[in-house]
C-alpha atoms as a PDB file:
ATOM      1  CA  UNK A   1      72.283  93.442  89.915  1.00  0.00           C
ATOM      2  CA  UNK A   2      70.451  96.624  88.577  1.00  0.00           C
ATOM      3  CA  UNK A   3      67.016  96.581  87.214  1.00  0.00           C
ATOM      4  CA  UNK A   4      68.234  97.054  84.137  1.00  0.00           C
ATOM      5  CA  UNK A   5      70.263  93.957  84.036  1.00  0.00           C
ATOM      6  CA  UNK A   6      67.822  91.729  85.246  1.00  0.00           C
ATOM      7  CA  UNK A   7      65.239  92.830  82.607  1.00  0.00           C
ATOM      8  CA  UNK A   8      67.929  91.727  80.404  1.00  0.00           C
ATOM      9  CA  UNK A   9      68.209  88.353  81.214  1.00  0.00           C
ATOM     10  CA  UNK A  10      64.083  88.207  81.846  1.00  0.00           C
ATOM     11  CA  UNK A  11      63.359  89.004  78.326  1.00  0.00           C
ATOM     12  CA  UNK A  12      66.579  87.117  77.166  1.00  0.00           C
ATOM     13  CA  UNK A  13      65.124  84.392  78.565  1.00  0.00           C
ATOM     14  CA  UNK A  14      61.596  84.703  77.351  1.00  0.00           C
ATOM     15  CA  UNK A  15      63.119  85.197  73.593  1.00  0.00           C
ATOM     16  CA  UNK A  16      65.502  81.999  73.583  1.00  0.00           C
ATOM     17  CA  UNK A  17      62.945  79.713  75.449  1.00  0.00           C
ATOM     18  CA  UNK A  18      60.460  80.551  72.210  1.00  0.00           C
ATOM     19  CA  UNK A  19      63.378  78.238  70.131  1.00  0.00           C
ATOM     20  CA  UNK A  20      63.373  75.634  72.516  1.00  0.00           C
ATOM     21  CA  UNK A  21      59.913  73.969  71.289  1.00  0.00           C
ATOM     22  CA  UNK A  22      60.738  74.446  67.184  1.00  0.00           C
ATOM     23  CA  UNK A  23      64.298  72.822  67.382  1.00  0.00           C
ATOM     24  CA  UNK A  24      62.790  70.466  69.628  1.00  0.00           C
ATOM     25  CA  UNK A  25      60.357  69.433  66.853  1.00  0.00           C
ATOM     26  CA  UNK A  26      62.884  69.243  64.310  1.00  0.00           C
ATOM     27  CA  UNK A  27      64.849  66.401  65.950  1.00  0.00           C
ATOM     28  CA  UNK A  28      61.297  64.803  67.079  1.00  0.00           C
ATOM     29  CA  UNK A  29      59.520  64.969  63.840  1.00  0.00           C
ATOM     30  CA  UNK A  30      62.901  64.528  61.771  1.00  0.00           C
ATOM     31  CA  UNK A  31      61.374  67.051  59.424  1.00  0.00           C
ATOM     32  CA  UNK A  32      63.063  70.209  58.687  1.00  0.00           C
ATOM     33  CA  UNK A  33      61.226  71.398  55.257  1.00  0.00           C
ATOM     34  CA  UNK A  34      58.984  74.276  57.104  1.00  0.00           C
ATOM     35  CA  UNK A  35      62.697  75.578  57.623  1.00  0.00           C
ATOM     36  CA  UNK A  36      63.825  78.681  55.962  1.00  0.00           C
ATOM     37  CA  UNK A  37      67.931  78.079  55.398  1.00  0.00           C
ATOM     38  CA  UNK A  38      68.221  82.124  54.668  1.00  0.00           C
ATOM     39  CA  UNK A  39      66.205  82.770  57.873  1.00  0.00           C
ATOM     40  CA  UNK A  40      68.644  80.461  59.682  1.00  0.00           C
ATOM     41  CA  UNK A  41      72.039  81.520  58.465  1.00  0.00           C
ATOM     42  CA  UNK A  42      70.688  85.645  59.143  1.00  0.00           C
ATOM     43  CA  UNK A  43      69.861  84.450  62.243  1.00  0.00           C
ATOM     44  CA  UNK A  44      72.788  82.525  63.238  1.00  0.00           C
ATOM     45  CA  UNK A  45      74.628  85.822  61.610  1.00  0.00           C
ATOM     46  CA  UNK A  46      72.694  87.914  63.940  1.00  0.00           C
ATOM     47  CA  UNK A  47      72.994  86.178  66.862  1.00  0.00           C
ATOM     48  CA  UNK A  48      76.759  86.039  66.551  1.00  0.00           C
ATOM     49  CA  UNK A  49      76.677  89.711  66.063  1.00  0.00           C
ATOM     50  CA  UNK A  50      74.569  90.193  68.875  1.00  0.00           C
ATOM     51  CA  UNK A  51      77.143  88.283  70.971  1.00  0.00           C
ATOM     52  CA  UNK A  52      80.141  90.096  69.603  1.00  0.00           C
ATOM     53  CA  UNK A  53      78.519  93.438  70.905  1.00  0.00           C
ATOM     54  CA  UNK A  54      77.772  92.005  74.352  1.00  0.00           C
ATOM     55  CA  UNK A  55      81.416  90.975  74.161  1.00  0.00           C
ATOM     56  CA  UNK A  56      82.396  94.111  73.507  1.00  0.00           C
ATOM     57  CA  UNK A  57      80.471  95.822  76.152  1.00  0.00           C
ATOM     58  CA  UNK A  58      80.349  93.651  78.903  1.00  0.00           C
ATOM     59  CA  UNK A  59      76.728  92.968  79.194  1.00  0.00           C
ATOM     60  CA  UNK A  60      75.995  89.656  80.618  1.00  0.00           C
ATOM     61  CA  UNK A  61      72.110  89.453  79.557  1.00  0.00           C
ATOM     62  CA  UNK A  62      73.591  89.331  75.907  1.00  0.00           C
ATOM     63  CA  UNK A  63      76.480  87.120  76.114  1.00  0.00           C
ATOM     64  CA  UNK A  64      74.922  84.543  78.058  1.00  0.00           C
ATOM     65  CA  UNK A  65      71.550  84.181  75.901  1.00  0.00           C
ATOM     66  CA  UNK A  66      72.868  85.087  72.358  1.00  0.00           C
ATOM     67  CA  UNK A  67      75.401  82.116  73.222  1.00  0.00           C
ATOM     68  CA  UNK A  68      72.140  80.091  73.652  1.00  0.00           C
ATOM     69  CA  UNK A  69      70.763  81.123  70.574  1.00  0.00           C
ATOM     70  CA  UNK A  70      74.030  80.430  68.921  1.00  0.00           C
ATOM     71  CA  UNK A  71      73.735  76.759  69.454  1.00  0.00           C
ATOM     72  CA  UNK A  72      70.212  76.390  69.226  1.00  0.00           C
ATOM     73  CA  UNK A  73      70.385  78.163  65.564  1.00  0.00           C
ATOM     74  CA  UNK A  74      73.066  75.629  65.333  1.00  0.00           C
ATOM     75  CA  UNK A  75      70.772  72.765  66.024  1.00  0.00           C
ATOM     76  CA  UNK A  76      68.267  74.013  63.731  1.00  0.00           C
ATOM     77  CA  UNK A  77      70.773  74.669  60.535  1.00  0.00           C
ATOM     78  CA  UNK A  78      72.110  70.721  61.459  1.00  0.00           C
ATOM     79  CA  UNK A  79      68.575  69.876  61.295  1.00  0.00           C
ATOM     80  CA  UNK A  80      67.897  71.502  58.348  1.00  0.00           C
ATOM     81  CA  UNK A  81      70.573  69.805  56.591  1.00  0.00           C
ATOM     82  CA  UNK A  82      69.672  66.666  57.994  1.00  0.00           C
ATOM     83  CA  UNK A  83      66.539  66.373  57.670  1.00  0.00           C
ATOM     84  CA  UNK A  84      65.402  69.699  55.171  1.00  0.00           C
ATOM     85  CA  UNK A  85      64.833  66.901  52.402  1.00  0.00           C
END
């Protein structure tokens, strides 16, 4: 693995884990009305982008963490409609 790679997956990992804790407080609190919807469908849009382009190119870093962002977006539009009330 180059340098470049890993530096990939470090900050991958350091931008996805900074979901982790607001999703996580959705489901806890069962509260979802500090949630933007537009911010969550551009991001979801974004993040699928993202993941088309590391698709396209071959670049692990981006496939594996924008997939993780994917479903975590997921969880927090699901939320949102659950719970956005």
């Amino acid at each position: 693995m180059v340098w470049e790679e890993l530096l990939g997956f470090i900050a991958g990992a350091l931008m996805t884990s900074g979901f982790v804790p607001q999703v996580w407080r959705l489901y806890k609190l069962r509260s979802a009305r500090e949630i933007s919807i537009p911010f969550t469908v551009l991001f979801l849009v974004g993040a699928a982008l993202w993941l088309s382009y590391g698709v396209m190119l071959m670049l692990p870093p981006v496939i594996l963490w924008n997939s993780l962002l994917l479903f975590l977006g997921g969880a927090m539009l699901y939320a949102k409609i659950k719970y956005g009330r």
